[in-house]
N, C-alpha and C. Protein backbone atom coordinates (compact mmCIF):
# COMPACT_ATOMS: atom_id res chain seq x y z
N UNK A 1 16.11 68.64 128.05
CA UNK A 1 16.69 68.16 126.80
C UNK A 1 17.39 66.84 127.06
N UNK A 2 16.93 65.94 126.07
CA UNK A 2 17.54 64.94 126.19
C UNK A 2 19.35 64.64 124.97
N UNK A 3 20.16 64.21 126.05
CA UNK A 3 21.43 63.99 125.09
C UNK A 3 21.94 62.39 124.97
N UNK A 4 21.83 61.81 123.88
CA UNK A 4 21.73 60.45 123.39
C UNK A 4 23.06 60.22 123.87
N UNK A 5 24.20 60.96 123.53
CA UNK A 5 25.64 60.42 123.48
C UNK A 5 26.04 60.45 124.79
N UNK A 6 25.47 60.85 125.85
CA UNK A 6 25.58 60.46 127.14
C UNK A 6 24.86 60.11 127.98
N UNK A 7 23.97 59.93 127.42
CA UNK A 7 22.33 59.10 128.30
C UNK A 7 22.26 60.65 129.30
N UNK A 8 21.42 61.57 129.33
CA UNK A 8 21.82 62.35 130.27
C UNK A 8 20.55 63.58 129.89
N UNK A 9 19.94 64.14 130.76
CA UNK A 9 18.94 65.21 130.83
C UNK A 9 19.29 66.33 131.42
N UNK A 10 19.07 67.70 130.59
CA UNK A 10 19.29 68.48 131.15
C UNK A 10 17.97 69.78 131.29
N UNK A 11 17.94 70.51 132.53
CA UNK A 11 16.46 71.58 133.00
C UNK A 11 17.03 72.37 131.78
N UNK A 12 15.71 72.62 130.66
CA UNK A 12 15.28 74.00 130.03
C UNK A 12 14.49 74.58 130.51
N UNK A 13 14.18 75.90 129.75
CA UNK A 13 13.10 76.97 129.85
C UNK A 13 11.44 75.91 129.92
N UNK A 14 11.03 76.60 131.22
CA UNK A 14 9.80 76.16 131.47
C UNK A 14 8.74 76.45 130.32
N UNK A 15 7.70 75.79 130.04
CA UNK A 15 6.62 75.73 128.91
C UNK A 15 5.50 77.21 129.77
N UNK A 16 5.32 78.32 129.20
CA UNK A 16 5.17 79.79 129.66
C UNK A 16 3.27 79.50 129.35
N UNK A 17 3.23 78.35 128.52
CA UNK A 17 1.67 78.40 128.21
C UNK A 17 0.70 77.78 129.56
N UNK A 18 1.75 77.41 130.86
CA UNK A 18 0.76 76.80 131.67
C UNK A 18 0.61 75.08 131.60
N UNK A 19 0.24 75.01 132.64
CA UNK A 19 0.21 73.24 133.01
C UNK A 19 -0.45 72.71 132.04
N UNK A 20 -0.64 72.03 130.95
CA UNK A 20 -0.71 70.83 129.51
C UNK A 20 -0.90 70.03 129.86
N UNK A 21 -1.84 69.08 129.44
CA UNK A 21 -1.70 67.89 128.83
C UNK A 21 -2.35 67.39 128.01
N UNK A 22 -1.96 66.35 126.97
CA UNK A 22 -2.68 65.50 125.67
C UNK A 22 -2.45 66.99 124.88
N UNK A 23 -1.59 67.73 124.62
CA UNK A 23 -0.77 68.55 123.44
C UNK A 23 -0.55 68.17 122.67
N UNK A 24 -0.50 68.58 121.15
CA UNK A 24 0.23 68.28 119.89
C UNK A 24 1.34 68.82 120.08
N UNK A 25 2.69 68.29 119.73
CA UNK A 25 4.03 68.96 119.09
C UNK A 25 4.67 68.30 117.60
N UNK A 26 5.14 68.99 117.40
CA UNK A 26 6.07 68.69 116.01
C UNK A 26 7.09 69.57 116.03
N UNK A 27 8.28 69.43 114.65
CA UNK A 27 9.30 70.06 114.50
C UNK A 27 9.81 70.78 113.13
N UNK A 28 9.57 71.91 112.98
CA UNK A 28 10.11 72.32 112.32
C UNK A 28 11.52 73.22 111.60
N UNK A 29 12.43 72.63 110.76
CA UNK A 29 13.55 74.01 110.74
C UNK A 29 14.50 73.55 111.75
N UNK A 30 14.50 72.36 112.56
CA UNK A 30 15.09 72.43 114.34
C UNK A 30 14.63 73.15 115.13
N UNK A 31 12.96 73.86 114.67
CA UNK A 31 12.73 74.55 116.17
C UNK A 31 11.27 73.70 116.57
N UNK A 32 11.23 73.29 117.70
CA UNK A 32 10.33 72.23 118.48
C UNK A 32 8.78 73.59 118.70
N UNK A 33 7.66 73.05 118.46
CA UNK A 33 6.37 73.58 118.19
C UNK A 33 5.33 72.55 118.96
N UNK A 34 4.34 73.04 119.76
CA UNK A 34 3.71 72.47 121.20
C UNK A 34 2.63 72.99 120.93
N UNK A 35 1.63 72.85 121.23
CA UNK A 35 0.09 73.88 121.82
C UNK A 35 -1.18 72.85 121.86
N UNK A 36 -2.01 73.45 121.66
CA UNK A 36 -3.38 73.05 122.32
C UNK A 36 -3.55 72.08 123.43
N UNK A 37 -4.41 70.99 123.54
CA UNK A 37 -4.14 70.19 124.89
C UNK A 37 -5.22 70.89 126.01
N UNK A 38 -5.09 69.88 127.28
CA UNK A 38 -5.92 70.50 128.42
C UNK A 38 -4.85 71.64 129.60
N UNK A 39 -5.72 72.06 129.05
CA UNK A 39 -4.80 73.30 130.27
C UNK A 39 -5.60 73.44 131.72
N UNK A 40 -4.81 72.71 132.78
CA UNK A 40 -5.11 72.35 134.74
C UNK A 40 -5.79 71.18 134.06
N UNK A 41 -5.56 70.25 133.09
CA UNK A 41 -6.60 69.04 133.07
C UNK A 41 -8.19 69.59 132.84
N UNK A 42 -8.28 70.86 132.16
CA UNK A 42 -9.57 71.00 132.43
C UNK A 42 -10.22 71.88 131.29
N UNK A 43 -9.17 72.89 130.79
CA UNK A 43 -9.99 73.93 129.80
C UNK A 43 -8.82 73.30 128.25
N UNK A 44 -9.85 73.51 127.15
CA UNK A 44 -9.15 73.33 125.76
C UNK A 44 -8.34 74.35 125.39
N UNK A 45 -7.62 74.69 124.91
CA UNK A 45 -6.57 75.15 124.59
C UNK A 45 -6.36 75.36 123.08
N UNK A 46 -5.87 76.71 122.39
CA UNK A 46 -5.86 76.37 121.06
C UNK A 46 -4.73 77.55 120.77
N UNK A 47 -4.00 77.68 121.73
CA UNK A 47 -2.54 78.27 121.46
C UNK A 47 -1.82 77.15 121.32
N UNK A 48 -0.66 78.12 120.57
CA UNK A 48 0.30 77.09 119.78
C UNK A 48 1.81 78.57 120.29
N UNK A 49 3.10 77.16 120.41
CA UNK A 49 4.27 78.00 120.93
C UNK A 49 5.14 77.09 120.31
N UNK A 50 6.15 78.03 120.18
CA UNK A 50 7.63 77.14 120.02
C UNK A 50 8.85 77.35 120.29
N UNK A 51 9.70 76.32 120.56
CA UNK A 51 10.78 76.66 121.35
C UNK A 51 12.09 76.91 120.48
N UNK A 52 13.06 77.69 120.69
CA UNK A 52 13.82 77.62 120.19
C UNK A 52 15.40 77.37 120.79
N UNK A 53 15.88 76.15 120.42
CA UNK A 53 17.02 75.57 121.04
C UNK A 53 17.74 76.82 121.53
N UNK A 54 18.60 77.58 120.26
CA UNK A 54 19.71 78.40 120.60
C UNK A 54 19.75 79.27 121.37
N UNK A 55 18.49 79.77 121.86
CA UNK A 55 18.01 81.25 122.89
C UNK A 55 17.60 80.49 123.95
N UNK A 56 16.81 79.10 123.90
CA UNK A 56 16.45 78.53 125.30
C UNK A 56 15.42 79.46 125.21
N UNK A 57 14.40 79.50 124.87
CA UNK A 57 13.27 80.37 124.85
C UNK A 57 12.31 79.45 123.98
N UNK A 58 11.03 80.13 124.32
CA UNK A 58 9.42 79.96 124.16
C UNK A 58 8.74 81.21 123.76
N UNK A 59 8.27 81.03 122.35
CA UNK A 59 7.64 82.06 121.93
C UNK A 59 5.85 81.62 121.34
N UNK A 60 5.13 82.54 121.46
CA UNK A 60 3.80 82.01 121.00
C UNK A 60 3.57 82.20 119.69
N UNK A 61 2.95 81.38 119.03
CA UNK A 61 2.59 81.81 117.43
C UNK A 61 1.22 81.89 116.84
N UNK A 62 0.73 81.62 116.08
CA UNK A 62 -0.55 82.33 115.24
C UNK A 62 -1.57 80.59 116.04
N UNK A 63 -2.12 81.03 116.94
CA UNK A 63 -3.60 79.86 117.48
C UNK A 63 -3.81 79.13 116.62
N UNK A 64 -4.11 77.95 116.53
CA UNK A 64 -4.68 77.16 115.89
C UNK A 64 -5.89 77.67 115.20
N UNK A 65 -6.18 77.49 113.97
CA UNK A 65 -7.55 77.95 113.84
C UNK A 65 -8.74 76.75 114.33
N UNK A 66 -8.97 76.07 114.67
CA UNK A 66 -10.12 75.27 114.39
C UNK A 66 -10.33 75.77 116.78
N UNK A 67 -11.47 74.63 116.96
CA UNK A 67 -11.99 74.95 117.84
C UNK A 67 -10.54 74.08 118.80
N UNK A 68 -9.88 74.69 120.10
CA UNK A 68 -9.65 74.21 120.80
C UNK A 68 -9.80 72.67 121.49
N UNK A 69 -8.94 72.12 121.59
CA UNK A 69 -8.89 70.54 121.96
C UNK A 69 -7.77 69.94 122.34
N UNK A 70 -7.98 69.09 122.85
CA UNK A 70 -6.98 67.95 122.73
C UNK A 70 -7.17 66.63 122.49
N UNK A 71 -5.72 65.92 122.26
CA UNK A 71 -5.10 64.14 122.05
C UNK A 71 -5.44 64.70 119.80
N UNK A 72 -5.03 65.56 119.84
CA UNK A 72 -4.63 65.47 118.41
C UNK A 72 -3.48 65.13 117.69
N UNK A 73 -3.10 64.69 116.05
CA UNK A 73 -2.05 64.34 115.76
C UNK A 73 -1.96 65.00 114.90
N UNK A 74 -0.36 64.76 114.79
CA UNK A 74 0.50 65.47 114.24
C UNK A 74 1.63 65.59 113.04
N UNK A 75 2.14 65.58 112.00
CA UNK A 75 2.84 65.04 110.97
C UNK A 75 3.57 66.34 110.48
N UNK A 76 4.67 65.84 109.94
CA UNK A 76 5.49 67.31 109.28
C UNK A 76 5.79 66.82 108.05
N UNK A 77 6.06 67.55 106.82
CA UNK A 77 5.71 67.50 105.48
C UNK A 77 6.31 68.30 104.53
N UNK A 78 7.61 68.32 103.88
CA UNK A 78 7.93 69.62 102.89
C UNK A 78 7.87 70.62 103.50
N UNK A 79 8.80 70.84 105.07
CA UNK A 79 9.31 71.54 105.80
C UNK A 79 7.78 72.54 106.27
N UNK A 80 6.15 71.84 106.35
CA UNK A 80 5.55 72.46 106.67
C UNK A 80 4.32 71.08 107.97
N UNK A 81 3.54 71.38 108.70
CA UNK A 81 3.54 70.82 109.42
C UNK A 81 1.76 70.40 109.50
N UNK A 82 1.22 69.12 109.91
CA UNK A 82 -0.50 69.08 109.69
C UNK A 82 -0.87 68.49 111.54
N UNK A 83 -1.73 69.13 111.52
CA UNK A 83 -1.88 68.71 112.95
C UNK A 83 -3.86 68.09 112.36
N UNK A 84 -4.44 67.67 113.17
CA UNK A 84 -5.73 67.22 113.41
C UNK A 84 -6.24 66.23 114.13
N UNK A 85 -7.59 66.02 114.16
CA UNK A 85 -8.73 65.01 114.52
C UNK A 85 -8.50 65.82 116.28
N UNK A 86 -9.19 65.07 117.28
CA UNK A 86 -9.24 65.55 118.43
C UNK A 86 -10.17 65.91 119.32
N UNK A 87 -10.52 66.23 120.60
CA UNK A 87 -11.83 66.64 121.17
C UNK A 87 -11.99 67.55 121.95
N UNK A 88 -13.04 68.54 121.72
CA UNK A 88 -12.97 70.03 123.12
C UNK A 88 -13.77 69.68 124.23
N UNK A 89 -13.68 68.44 124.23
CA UNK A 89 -14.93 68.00 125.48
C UNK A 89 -16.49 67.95 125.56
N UNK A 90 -17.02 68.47 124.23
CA UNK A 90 -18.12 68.66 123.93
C UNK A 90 -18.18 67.41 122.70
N UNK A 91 -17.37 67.81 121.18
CA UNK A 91 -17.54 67.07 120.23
C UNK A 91 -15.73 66.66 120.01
N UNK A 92 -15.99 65.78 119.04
CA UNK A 92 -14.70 65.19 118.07
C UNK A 92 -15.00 65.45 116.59
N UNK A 93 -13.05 65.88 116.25
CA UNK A 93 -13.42 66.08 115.13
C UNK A 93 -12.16 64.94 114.22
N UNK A 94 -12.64 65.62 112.96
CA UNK A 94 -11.73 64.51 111.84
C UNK A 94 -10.79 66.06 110.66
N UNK A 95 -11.05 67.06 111.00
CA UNK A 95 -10.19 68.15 110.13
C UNK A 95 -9.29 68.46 110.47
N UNK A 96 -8.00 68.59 109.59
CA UNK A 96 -6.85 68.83 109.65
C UNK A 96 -6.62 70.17 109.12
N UNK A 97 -5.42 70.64 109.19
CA UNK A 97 -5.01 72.05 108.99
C UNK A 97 -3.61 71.98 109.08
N UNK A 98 -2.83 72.47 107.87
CA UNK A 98 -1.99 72.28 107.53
C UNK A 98 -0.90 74.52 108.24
N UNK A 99 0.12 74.05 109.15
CA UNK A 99 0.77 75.50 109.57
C UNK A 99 2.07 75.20 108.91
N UNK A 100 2.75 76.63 108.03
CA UNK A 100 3.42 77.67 107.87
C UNK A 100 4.67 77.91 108.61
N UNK A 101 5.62 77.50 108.57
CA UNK A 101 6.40 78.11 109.92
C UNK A 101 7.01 79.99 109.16
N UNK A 102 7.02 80.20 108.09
CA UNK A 102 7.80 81.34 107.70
C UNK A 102 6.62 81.86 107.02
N UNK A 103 5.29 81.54 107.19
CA UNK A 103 4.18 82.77 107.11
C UNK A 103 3.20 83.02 108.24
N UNK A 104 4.02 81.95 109.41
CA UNK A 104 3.33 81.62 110.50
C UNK A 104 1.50 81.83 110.91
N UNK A 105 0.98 80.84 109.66
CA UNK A 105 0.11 81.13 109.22
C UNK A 105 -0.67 79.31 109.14
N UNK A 106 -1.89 79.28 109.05
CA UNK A 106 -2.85 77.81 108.94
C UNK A 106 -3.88 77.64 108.01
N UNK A 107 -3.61 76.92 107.23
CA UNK A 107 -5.10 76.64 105.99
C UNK A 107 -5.65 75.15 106.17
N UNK A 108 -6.62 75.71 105.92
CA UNK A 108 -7.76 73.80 106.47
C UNK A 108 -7.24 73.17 105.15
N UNK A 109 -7.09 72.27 105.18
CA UNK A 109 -6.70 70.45 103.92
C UNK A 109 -8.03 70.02 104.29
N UNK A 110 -8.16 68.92 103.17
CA UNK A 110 -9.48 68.07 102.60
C UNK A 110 -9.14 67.35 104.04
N UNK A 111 -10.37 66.59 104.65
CA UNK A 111 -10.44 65.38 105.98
C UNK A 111 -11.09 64.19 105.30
N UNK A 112 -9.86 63.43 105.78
CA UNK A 112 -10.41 62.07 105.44
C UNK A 112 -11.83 61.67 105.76
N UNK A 113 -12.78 60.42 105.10
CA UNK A 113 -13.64 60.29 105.17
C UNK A 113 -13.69 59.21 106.42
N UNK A 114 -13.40 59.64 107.54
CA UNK A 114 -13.45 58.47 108.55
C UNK A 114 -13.40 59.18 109.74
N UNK A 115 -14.11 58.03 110.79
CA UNK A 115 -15.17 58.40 112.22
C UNK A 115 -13.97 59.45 113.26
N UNK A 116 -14.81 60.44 113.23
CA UNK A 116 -13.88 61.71 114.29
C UNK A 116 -13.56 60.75 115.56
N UNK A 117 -12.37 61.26 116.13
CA UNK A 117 -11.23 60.30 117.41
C UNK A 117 -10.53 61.23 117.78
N UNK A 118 -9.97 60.69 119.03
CA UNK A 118 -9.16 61.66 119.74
C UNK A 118 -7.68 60.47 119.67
N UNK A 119 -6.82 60.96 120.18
CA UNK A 119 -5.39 60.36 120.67
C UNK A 119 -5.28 59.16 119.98
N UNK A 120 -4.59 59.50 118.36
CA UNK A 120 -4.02 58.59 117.56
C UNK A 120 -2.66 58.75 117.61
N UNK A 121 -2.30 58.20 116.16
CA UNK A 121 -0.78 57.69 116.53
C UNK A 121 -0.79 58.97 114.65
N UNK A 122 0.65 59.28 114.74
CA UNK A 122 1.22 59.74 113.51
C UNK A 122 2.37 59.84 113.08
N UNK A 123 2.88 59.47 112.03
CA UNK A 123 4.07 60.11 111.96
C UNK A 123 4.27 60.00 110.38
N UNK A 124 5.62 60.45 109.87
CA UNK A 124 5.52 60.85 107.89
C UNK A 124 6.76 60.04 107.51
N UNK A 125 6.80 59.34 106.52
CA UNK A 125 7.91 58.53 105.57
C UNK A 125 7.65 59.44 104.42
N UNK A 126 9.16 59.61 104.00
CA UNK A 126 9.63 60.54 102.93
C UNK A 126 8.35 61.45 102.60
N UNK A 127 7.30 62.05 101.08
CA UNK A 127 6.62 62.71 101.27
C UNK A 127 5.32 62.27 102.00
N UNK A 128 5.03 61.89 102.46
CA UNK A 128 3.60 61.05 102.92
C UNK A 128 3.70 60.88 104.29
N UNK A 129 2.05 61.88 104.60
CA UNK A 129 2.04 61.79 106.34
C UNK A 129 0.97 60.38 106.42
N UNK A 130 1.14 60.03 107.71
CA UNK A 130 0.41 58.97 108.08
C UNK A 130 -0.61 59.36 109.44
N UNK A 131 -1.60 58.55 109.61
CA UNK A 131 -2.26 58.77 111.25
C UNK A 131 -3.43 57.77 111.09
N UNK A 132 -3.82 57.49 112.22
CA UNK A 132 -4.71 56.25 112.74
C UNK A 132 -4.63 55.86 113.89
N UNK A 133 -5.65 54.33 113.91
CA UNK A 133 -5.90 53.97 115.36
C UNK A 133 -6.78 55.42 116.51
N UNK A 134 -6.46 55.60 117.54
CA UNK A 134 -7.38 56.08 119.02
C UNK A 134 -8.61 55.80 118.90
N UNK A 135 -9.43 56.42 119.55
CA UNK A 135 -10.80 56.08 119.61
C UNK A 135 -11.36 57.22 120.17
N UNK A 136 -12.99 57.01 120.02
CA UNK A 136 -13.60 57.97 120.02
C UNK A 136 -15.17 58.13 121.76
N UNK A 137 -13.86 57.83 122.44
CA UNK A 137 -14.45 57.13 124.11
C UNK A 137 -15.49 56.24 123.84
N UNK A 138 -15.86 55.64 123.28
CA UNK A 138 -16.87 54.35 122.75
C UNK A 138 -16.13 53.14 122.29
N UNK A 139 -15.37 53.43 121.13
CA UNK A 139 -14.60 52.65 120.03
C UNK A 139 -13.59 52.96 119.89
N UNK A 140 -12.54 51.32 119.71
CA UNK A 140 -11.16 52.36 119.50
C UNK A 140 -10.64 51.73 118.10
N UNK A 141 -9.94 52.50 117.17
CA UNK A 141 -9.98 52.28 115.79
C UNK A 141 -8.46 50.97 115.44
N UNK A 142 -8.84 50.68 114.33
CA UNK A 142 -7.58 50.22 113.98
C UNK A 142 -7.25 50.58 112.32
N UNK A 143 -7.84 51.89 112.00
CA UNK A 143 -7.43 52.14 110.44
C UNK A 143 -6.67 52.95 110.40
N UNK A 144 -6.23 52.96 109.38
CA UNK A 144 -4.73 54.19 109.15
C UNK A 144 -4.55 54.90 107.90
N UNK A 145 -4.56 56.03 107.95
CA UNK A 145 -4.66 56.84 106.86
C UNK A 145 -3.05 57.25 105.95
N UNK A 146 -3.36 58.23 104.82
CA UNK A 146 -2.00 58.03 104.41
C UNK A 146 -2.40 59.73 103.38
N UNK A 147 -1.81 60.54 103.57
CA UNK A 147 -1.67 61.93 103.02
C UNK A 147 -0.63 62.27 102.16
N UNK A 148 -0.73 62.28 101.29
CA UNK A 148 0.12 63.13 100.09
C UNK A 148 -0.76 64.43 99.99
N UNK A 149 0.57 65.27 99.44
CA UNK A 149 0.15 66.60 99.10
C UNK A 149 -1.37 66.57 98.32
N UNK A 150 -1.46 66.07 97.59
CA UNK A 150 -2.65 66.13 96.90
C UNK A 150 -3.92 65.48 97.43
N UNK A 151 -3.89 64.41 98.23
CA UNK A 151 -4.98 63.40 97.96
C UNK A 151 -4.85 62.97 99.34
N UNK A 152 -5.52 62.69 100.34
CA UNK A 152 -6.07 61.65 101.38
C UNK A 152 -6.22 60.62 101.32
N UNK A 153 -6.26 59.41 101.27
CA UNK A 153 -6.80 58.65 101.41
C UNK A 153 -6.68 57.08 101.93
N UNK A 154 -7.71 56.43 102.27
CA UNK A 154 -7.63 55.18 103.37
C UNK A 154 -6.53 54.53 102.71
N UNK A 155 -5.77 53.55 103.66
CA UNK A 155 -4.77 52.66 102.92
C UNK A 155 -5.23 51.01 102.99
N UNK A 156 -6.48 51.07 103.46
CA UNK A 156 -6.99 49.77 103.79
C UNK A 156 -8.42 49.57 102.57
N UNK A 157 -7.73 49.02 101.22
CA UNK A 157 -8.76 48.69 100.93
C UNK A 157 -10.20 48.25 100.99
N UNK A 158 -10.32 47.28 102.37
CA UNK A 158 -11.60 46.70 102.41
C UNK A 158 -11.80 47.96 102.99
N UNK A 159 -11.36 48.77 104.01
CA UNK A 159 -12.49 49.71 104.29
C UNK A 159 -12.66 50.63 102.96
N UNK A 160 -12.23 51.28 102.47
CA UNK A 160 -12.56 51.96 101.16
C UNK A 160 -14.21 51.09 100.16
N UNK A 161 -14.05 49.87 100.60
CA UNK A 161 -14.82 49.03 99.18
C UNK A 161 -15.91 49.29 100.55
N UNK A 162 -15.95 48.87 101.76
CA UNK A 162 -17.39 48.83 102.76
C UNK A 162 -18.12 50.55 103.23
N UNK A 163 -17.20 51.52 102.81
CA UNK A 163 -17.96 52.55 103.20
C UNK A 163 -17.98 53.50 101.61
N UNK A 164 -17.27 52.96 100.75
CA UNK A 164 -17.26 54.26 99.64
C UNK A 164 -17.30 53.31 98.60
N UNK A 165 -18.12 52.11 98.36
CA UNK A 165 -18.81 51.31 97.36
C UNK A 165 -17.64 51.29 96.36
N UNK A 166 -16.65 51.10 96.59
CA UNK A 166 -15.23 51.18 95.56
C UNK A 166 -14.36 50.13 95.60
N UNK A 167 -14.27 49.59 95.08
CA UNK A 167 -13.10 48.65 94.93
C UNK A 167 -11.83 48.56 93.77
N UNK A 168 -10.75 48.62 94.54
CA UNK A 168 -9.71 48.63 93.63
C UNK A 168 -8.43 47.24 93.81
N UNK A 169 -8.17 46.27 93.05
CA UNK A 169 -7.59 45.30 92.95
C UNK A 169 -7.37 44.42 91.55
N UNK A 170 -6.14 44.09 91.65
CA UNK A 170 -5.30 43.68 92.86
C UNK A 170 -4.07 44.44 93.66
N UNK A 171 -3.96 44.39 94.56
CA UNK A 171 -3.59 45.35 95.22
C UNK A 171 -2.28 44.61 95.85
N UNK A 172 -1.11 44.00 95.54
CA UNK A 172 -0.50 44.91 94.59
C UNK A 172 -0.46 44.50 93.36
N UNK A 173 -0.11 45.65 91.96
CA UNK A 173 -0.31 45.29 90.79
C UNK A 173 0.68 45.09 89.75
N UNK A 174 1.26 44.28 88.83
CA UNK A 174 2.21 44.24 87.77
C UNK A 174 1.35 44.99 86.35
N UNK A 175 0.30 44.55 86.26
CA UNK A 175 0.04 44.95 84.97
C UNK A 175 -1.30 45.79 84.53
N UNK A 176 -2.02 45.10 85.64
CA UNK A 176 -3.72 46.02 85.40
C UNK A 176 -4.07 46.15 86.26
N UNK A 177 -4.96 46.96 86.59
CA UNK A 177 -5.54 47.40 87.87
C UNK A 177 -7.22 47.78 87.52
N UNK A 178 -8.13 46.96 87.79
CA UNK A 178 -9.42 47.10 88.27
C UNK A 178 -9.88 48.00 89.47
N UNK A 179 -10.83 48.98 88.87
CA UNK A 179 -11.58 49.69 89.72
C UNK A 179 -13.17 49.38 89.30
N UNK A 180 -14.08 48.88 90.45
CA UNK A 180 -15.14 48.75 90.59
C UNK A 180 -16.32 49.79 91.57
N UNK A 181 -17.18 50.17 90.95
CA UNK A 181 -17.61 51.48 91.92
C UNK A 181 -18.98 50.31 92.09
N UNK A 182 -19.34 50.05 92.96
CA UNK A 182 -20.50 48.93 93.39
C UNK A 182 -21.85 49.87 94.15
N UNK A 183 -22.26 50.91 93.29
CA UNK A 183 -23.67 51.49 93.48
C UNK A 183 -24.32 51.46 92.33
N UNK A 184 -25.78 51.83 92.61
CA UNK A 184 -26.75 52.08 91.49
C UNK A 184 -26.62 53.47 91.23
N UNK A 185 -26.11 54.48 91.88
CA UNK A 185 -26.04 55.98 91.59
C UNK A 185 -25.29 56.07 90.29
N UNK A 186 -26.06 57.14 89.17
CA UNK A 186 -24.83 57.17 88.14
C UNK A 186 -24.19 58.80 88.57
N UNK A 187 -23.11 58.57 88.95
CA UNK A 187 -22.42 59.09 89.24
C UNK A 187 -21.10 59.07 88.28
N UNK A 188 -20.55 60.60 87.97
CA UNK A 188 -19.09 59.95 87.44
C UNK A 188 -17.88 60.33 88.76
N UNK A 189 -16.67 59.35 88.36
CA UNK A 189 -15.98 59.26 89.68
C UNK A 189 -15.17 60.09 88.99
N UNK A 190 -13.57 61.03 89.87
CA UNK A 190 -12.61 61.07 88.93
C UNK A 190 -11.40 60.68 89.86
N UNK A 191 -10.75 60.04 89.19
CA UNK A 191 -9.41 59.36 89.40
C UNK A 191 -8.39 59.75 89.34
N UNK A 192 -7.64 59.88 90.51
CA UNK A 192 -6.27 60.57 90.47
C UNK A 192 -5.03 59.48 90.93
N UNK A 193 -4.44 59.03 90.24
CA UNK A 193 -3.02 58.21 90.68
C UNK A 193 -1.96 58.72 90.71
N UNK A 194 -1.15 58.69 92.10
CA UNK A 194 0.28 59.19 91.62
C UNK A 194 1.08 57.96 92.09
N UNK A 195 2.87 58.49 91.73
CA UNK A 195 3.73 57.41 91.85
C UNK A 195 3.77 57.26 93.63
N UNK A 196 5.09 56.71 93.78
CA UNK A 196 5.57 56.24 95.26
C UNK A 196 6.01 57.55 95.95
N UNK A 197 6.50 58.70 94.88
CA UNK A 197 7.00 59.83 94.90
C UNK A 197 6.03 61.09 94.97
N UNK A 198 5.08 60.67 95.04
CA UNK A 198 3.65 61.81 95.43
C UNK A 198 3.38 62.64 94.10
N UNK A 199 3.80 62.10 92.79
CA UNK A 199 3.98 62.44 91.71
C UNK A 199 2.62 62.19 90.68
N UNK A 200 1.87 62.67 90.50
CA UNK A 200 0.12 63.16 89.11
C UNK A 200 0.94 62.24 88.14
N UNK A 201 0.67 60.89 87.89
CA UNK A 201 0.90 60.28 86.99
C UNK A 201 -0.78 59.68 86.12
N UNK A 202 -1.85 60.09 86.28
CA UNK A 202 -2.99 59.92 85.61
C UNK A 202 -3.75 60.79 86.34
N UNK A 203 -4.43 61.08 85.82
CA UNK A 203 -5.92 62.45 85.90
C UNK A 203 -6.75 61.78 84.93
N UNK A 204 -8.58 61.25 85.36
CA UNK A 204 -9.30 61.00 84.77
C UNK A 204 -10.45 61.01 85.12
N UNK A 205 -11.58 60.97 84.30
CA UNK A 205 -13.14 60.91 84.61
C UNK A 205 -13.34 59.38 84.35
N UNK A 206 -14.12 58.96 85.43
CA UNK A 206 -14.80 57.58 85.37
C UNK A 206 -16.21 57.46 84.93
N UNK A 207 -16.76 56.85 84.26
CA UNK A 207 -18.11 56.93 83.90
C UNK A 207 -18.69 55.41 84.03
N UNK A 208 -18.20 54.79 83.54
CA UNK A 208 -18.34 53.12 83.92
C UNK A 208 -18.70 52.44 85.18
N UNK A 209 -18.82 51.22 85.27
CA UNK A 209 -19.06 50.81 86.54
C UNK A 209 -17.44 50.16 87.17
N UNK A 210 -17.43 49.37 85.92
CA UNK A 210 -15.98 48.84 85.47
C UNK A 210 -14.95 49.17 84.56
N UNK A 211 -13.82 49.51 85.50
CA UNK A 211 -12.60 50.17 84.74
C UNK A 211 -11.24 49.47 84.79
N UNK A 212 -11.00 49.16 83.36
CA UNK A 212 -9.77 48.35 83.48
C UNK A 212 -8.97 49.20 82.70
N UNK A 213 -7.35 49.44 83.64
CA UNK A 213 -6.79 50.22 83.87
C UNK A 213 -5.00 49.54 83.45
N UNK A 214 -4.66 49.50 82.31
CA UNK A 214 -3.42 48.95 81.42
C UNK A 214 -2.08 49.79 82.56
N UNK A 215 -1.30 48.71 83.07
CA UNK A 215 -0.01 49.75 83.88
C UNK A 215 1.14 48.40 83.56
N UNK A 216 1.10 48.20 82.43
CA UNK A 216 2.20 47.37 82.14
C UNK A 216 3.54 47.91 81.63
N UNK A 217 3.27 49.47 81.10
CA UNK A 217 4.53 49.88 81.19
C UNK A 217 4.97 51.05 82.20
């Protein structure tokens, strides 16, 4: 444990799951939560444990559901926690799964539409988790995603307009906001906007190619 007000470290309870590394942790409640990763550098891992300050103890909790891995990330959210993307040494993935600490329990969330990676970066401002960048031992990324309760999605326009034929601008907006869907598919889109506050401020069906979108008040 580290103590800020005296620069100073002190020995806790050893980690009971075995030698780790490239683990997810996060925090929930004040109690610190660890698991998957390479266990001897060598086998995937898809237990999950957590520590609890006041007992100095390590307890195990409900496995990850998805396949064992590691260099995954991590975000905490309305006192509940999303871990994803990552690799079991075979494949990489891009699905997330959102854990429970008081039903100690895991349900899969929608995955962004972007290339499976291992060992990104994450972390959450007020409601909204974030994650991006690592790479996928070939390529290493530089996009960054952005999660509200409801909705996924890229925060980098041009990639949105080069892989999902969409364009939305100007970005940022005082008064109108253009959405352009740039395929021949007729497809209808539907549109969900919320505020800064992760707040359903429009619900709609798109049918057009071009949608001009009044936000002057």
């Amino acid at each position: 444990m580290y103590n800020p007000s005296n620069n100073s470290w002190s020995q806790k309870a050893n980690f009971p799951g075995g030698k780790r590394m490239s683990a997810c942790a996060f925090e929930l409640y004040g109690i610190g939560y660890m698991g998957t990763g390479l266990y001897d550098a060598n086998t995937v891992k898809s237990d999950f444990w957590k520590y609890t300050p006041n007992t100095n103890t390590w307890t195990a909790i409900q496995d990850f559901p998805g396949n064992g891995r590691f260099g995954m990330v991590g975000f905490t959210l309305n006192n509940e926690a999303y871990v994803g993307t990552g690799d079991d040494n075979i494949d990489k993935y891009i699905d997330f799964f959102k854990y429970n600490p008081l039903s100690n329990s895991w349900t899969g969330i929608i995955s962004p539409q972007a290339p499976e990676r291992l060992s990104g970066i994450s972390f959450s401002i007020g409601n909204k988790g974030y994650f991006g960048t690592g790479w996928d031992e070939e390529f290493y990324f530089s996009d960054f995603w952005v999660y509200s309760p409801n909705r996924l999605t890229d925060i980098d326009n041009k990639y949105i307009a080069k892989n999902q034929s969409i364009s939305v601008f100007p970005n940022p907006a005082n008064n109108n906001i253009f959405i352009e869907i740039n395929n021949n598919l007729e497809l209808e889109s539907e549109l969900f906007i919320h505020d800064i506050n992760g707040q359903l401020i429009l619900n709609k069906n798109i049918n057009d190619k071009s949608t001009n979108l009044d936000f002057s008040t």
